[in-house]
N, C-alpha and C. Protein backbone atom coordinates (compact mmCIF):
# COMPACT_ATOMS: atom_id res chain seq x y z
N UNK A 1 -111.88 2.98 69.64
CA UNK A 1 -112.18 1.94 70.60
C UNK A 1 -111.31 2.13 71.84
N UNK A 2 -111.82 2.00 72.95
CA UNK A 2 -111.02 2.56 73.92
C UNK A 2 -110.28 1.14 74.51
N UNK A 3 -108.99 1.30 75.38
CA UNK A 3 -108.03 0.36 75.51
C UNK A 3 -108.75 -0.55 76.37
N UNK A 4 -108.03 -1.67 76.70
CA UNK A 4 -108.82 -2.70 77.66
C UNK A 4 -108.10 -2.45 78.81
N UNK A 5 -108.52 -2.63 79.91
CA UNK A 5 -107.63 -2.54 81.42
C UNK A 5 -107.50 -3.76 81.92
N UNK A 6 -106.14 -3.85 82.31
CA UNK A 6 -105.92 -5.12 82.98
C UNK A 6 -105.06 -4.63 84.07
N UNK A 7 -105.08 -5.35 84.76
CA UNK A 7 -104.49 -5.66 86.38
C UNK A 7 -103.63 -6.59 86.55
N UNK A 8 -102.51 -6.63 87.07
CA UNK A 8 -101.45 -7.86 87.35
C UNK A 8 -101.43 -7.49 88.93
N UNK A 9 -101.38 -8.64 89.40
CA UNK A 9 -101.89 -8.55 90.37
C UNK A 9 -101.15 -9.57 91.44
N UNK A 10 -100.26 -9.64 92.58
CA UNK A 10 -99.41 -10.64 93.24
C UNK A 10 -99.72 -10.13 94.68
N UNK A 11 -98.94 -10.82 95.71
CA UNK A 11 -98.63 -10.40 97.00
C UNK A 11 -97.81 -8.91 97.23
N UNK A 12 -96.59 -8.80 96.80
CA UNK A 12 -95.89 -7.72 97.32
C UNK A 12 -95.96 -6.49 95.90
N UNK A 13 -96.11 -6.71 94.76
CA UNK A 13 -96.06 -5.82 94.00
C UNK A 13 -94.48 -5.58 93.74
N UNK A 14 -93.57 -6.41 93.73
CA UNK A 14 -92.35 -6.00 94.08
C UNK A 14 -91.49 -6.50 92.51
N UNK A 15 -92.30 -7.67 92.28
CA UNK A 15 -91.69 -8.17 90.93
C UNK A 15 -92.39 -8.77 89.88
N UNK A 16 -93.00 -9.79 90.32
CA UNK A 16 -94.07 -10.79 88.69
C UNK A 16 -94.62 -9.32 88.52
N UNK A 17 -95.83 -9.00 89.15
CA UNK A 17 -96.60 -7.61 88.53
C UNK A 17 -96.46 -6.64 87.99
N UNK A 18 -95.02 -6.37 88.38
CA UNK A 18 -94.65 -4.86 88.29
C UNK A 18 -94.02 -5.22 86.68
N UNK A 19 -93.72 -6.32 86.36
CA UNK A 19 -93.33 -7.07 85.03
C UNK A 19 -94.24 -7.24 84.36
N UNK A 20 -95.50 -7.60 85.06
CA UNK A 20 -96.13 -8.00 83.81
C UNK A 20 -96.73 -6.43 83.15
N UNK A 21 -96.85 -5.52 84.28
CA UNK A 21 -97.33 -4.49 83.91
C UNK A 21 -96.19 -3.75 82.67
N UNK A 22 -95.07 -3.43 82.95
CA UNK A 22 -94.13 -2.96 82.09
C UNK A 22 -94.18 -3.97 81.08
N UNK A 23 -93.96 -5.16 80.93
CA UNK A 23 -94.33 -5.89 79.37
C UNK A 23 -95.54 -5.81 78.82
N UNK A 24 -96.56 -5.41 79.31
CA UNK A 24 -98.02 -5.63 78.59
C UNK A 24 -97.95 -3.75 77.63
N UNK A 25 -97.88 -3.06 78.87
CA UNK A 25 -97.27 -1.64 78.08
C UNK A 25 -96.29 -1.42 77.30
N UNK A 26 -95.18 -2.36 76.87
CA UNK A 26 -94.27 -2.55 75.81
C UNK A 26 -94.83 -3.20 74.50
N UNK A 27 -95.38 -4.28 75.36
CA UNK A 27 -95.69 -5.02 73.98
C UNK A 27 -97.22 -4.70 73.42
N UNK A 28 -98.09 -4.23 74.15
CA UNK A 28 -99.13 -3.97 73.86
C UNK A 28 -99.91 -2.73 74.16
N UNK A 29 -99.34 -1.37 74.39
CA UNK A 29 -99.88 -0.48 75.07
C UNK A 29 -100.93 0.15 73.99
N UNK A 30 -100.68 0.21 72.61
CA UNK A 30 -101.55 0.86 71.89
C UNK A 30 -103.32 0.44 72.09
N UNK A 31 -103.52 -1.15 72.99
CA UNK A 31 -104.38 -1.43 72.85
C UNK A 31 -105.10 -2.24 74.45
N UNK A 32 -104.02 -1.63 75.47
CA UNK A 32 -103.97 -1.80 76.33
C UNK A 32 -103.59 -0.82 78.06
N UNK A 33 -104.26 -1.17 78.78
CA UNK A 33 -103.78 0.12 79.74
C UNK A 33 -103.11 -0.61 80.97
N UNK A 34 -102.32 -0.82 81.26
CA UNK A 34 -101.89 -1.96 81.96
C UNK A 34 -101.57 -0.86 83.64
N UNK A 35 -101.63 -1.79 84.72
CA UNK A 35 -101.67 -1.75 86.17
C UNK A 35 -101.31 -2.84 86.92
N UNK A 36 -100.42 -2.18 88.07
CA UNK A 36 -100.57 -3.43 88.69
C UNK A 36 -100.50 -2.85 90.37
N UNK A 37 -100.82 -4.26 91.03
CA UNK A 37 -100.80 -3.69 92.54
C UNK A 37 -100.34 -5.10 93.66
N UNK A 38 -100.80 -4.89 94.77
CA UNK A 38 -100.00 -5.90 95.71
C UNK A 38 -101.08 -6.00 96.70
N UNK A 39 -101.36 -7.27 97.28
CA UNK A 39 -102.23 -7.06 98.61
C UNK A 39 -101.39 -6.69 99.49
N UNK A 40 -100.40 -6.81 99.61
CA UNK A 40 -99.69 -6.47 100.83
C UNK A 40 -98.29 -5.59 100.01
N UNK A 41 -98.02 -4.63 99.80
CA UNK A 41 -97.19 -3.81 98.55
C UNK A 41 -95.72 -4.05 99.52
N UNK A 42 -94.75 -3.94 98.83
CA UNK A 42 -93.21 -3.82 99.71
C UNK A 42 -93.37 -2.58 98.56
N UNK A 43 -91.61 -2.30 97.70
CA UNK A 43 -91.21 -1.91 96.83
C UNK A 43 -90.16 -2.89 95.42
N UNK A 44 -90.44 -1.92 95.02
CA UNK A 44 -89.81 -2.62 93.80
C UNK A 44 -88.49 -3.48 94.44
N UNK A 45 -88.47 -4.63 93.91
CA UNK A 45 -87.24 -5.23 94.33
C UNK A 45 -86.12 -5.05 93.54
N UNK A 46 -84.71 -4.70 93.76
CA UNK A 46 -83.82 -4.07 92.90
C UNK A 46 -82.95 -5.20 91.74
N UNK A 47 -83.35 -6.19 92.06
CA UNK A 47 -83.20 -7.56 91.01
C UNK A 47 -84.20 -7.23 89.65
N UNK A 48 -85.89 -6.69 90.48
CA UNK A 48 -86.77 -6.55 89.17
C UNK A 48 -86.59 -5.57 88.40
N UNK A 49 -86.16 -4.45 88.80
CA UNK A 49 -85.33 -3.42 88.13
C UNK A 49 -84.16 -3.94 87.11
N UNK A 50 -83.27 -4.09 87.41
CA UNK A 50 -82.01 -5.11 86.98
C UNK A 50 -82.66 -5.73 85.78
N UNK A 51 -83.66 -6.64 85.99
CA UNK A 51 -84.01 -7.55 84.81
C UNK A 51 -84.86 -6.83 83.86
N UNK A 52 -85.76 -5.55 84.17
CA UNK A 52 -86.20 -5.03 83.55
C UNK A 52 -85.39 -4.14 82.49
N UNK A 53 -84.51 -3.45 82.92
CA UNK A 53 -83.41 -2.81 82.62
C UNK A 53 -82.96 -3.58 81.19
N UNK A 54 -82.22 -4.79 81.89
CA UNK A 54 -81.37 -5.69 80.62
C UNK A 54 -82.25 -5.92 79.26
N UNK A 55 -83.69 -6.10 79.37
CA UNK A 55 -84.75 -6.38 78.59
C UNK A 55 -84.64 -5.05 78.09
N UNK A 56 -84.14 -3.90 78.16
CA UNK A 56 -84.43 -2.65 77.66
C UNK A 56 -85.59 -1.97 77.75
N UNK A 57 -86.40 -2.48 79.22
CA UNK A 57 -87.65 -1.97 79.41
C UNK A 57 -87.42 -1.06 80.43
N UNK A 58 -88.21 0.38 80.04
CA UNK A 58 -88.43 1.45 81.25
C UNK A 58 -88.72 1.15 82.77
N UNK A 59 -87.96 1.71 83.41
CA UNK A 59 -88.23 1.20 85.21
C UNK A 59 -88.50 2.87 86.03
N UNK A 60 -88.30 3.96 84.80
CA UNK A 60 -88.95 5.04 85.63
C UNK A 60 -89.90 5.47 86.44
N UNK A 61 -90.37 5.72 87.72
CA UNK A 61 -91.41 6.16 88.43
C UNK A 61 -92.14 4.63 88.32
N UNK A 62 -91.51 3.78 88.42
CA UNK A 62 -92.01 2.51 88.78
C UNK A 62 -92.04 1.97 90.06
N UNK A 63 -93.44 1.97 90.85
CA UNK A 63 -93.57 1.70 92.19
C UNK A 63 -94.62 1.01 92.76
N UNK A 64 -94.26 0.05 94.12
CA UNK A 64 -95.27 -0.67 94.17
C UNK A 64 -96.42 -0.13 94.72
N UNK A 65 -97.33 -0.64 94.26
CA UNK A 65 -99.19 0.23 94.95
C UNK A 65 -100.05 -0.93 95.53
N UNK A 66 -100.33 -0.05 96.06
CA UNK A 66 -101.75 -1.04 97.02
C UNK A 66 -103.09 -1.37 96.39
N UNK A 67 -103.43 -2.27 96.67
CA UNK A 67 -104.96 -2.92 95.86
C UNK A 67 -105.62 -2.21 96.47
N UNK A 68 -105.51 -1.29 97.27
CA UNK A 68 -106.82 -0.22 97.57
C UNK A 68 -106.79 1.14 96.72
N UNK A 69 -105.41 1.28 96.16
CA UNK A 69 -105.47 2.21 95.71
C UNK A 69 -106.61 1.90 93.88
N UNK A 70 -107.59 1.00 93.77
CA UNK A 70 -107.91 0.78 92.45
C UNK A 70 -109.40 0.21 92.87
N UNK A 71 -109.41 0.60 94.42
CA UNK A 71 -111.14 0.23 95.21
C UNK A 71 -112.18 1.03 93.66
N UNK A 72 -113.03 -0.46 93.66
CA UNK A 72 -114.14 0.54 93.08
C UNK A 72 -113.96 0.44 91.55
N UNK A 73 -112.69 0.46 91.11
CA UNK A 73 -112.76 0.60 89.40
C UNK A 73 -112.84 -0.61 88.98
N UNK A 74 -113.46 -1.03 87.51
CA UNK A 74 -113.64 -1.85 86.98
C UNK A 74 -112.08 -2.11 86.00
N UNK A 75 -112.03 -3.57 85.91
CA UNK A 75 -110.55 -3.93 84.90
C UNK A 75 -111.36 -5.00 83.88
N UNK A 76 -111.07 -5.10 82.49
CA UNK A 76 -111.41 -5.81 81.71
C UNK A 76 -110.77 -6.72 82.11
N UNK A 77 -109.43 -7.20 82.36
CA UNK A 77 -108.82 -8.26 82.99
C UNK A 77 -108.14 -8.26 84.26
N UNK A 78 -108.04 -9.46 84.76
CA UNK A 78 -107.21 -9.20 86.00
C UNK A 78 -106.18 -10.50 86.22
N UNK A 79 -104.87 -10.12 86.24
CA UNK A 79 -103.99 -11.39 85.75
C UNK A 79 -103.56 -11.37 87.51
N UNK A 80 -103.52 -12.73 88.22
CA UNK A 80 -102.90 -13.09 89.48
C UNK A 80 -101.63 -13.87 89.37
N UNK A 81 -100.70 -13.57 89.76
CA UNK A 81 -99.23 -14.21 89.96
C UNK A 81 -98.77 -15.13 91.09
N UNK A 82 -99.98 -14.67 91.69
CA UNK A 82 -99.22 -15.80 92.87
C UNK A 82 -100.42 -16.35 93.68
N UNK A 83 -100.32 -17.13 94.13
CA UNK A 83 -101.34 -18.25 95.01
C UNK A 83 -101.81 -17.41 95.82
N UNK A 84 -100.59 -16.59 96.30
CA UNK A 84 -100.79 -15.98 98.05
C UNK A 84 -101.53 -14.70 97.78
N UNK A 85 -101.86 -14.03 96.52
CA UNK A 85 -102.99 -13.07 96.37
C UNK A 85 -104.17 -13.45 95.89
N UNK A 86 -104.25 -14.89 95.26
CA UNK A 86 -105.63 -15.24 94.67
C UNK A 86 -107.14 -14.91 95.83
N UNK A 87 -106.43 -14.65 97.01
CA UNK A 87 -107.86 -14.64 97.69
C UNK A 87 -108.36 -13.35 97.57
N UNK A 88 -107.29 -11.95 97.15
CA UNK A 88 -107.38 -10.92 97.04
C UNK A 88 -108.80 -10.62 95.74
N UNK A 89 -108.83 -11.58 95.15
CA UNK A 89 -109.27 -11.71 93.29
C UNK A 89 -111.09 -11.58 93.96
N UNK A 90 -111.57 -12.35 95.14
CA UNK A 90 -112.82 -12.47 95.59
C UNK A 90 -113.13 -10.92 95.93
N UNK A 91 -112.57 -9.54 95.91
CA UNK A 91 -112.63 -8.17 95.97
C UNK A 91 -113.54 -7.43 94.03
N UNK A 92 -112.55 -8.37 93.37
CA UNK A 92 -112.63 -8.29 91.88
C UNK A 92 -114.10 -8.66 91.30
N UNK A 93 -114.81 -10.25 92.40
CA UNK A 93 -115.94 -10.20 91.37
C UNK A 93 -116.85 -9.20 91.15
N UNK A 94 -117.34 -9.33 89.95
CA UNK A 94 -118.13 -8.21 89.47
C UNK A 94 -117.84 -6.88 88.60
N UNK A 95 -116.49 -7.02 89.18
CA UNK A 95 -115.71 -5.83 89.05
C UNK A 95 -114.78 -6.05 87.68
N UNK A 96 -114.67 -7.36 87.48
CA UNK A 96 -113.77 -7.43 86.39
C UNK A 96 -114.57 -8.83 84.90
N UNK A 97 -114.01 -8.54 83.98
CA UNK A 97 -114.86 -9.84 83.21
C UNK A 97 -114.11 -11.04 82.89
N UNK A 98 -112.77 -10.87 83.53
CA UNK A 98 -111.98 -12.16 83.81
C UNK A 98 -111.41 -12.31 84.53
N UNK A 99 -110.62 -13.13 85.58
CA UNK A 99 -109.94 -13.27 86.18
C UNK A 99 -108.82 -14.50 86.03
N UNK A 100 -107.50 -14.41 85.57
CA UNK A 100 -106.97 -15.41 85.27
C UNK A 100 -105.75 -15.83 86.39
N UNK A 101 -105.61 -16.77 86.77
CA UNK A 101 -104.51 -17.19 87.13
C UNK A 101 -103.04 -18.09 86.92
N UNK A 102 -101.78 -17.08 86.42
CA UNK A 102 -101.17 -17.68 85.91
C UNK A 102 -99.57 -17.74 87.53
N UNK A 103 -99.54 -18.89 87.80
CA UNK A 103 -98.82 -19.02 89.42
C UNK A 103 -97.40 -19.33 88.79
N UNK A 104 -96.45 -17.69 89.16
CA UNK A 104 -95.40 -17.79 88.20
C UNK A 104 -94.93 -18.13 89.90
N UNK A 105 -93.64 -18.50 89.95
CA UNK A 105 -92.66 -19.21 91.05
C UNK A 105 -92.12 -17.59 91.12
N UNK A 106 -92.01 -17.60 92.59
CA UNK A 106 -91.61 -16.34 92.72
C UNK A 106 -89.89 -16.07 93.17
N UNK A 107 -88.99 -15.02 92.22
CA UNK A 107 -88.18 -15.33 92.45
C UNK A 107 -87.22 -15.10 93.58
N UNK A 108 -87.66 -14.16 94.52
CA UNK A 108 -86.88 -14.03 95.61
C UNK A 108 -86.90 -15.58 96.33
N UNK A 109 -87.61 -16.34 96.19
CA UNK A 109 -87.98 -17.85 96.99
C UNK A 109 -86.72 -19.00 96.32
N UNK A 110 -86.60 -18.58 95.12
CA UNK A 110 -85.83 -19.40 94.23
C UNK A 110 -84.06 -19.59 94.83
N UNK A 111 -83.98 -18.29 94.44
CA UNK A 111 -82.11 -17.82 95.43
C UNK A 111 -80.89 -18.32 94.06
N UNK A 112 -81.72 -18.54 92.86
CA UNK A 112 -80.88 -18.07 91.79
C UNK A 112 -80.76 -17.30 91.40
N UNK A 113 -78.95 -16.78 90.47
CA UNK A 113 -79.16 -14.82 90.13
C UNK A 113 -79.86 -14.69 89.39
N UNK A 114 -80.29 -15.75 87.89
CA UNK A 114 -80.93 -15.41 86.82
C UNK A 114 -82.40 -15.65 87.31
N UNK A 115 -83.25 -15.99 88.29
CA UNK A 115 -84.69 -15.98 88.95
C UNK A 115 -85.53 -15.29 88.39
N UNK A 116 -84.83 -13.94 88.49
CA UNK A 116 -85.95 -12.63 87.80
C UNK A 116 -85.99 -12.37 86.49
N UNK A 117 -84.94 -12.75 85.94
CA UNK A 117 -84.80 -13.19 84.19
C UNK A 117 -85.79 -13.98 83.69
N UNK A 118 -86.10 -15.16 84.62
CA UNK A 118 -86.28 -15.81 83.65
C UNK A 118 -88.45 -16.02 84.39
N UNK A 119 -88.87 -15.58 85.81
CA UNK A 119 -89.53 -14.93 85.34
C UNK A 119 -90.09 -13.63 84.61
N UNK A 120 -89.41 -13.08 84.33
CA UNK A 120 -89.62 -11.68 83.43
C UNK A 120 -90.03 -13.06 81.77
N UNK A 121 -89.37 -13.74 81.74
CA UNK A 121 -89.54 -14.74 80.30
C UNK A 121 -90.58 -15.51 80.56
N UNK A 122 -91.03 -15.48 81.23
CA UNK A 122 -92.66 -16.91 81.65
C UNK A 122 -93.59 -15.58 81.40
N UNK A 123 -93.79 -14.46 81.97
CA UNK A 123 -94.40 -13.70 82.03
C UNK A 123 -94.44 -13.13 80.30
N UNK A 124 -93.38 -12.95 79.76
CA UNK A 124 -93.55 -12.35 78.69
C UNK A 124 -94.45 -13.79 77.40
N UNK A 125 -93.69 -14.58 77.49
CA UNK A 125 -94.35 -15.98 76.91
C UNK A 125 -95.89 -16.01 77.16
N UNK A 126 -96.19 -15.56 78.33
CA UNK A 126 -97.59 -16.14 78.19
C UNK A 126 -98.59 -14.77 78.22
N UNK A 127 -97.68 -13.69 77.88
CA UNK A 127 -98.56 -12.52 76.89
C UNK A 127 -98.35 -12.69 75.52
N UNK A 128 -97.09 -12.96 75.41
CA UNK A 128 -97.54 -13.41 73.53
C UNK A 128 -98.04 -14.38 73.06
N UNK A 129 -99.00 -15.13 74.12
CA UNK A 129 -100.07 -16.17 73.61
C UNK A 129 -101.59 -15.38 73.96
N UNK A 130 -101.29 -14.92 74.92
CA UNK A 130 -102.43 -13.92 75.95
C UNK A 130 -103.23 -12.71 74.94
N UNK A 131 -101.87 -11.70 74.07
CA UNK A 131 -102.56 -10.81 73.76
C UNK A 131 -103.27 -10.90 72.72
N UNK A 132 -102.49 -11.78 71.12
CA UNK A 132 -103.33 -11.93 69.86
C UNK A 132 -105.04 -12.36 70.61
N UNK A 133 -105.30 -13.19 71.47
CA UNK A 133 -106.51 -13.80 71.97
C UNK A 133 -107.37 -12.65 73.01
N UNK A 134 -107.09 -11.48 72.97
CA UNK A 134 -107.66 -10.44 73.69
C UNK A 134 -107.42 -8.95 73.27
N UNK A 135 -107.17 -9.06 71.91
CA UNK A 135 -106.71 -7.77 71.43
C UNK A 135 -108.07 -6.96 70.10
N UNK A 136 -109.12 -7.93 70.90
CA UNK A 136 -110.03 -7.61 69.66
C UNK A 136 -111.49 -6.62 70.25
């Protein structure tokens, strides 16, 4: 059975996404192909690194990409992180067979150190409700 594709999907690609993508491939890669991108891409932010790191999750050749770079392909899912890309998701219909929106608080906005901790923990929480319910 071939894996399901999903998309995480925010404004800069710099942190929620680039997380959810590295946790969905940790916790679920055998049955999953995980991606993510940015409508408007910066780079990895060096906090999301940091928090990825402490979690003991891989941050190699981890970089942010552009929602054009995925023009055209179909995603079994497509997870949105932030308000300020949901308009990006109207590119997706057709293209995908869900579109969910989960509006994690983004942490450069926050200006606490633990911000990216503890979304890296909202994000992971609501794949281990997410995947048993899409792993079939």
């Amino acid at each position: 059975m071939p894996k399901r594709r999903v998309l995480f999907l925010c404004n800069a690609n710099s942190a929620r996404s680039l997380m959810g993508e590295v946790l969905l491939r940790s916790m679920a890669g055998d049955r999953f192909e995980a991606f993510s991108a940015g409508s408007e891409p910066d780079q990895p932010h060096a906090f999301t690194l940091e928090a990825l790191e402490k979690q003991g999750l891989p941050v190699t050749n981890l970089k942010s990409k552009s929602l054009d770079l995925f023009e055209g392909e179909h995603f079994d899912c497509v997870i949105v992180l932030c308000d300020k890309a949901r308009q990006a998701c109207r590119e997706f219909e057709g293209r995908t067979d869900e579109i969910l929106h989960w509006d994690i608080r983004d942490p450069r906005l926050i200006g606490k150190p633990d911000a990216y901790e503890q979304a890296l923990l909202e994000i992971r929480r609501r794949l281990q409700l997410w995947i048993p319910l899409h792993s079939k």
